[in-house]
Protein backbone atom coordinates (compact mmCIF):
# COMPACT_ATOMS: atom_id res chain seq x y z
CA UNK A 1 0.00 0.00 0.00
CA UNK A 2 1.08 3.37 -0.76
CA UNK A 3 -0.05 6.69 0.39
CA UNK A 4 0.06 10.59 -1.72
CA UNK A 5 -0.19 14.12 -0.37
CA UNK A 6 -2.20 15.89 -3.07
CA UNK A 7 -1.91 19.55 -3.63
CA UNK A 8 -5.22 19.75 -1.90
CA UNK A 9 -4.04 19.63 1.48
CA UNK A 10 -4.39 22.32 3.73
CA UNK A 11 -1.39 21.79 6.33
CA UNK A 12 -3.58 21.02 9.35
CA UNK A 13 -1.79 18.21 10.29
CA UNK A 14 -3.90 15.76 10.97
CA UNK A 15 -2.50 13.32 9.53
CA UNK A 16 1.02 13.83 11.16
CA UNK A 17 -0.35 14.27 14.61
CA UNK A 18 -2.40 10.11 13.87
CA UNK A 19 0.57 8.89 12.01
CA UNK A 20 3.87 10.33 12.80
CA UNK A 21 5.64 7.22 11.31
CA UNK A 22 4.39 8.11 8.08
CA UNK A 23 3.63 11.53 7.58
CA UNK A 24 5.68 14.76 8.33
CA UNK A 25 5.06 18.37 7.71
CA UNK A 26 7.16 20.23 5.39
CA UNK A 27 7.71 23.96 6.42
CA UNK A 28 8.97 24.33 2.73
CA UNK A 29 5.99 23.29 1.55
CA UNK A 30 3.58 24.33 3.51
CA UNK A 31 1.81 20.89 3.43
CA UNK A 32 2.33 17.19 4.87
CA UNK A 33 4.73 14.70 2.74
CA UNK A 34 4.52 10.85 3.30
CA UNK A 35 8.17 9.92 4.31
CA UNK A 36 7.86 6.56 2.88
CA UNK A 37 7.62 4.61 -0.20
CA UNK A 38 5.43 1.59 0.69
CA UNK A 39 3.37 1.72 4.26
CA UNK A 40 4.17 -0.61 6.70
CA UNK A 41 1.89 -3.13 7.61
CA UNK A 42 1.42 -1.91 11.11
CA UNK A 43 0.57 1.47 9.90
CA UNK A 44 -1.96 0.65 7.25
CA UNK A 45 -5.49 0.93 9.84
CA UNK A 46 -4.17 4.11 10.52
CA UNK A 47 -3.22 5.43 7.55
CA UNK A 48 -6.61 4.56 5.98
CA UNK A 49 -7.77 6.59 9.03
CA UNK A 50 -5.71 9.66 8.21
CA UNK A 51 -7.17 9.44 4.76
CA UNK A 52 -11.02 9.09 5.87
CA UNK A 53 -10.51 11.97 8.89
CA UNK A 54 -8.77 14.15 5.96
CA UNK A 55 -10.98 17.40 5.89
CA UNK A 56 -9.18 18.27 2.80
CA UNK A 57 -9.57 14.79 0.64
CA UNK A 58 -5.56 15.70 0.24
CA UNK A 59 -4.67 11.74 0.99
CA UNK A 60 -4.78 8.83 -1.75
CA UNK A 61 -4.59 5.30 -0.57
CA UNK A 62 -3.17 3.21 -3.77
CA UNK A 63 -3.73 -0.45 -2.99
C-alpha cells in the first residue's frame, strides 16, 4: 500500500499528529509529505484513518 499528499491539502496536520511514522510536515511546503515509499503493515489501519478523517480529501490510498 502506498499513500500521496495531493496539492489539496491544507497543512492542518492531521494526519502527522495520527501517524507520525508516516507523515511529516514540510515547512517548505507548507503541506504534509509521506516519508515513505510503501506503508508498513502496522501502519496501514491508521493510515486509511488519516485518509477518511482528511478534511481536505488531500490523501490517496493506492492499494
Amino acid at each position: 500500500m502506498k499513500a500521496v499528499i495531493t496539492s489539496q491539502c491544507m497543512g492542518d496536520r492531521n494526519c502527522n499528529d495520527l501517524c507520525p511514522q508516516v507523515f511529516e510536515y514540510d515547512e517548505n511546503e507548507l503541506k504534509s509529505i509521506v516519508k515513505v515509499d510503501e506503508i508498513p503493515e502496522q501502519y496501514e489501519e491508521i493510515v486509511r484513518r488519516a485518509a477518511q478523517e482528511c478534511g481536505a480529501d488531500a490523501i490517496e490510498i493506492i492499494e
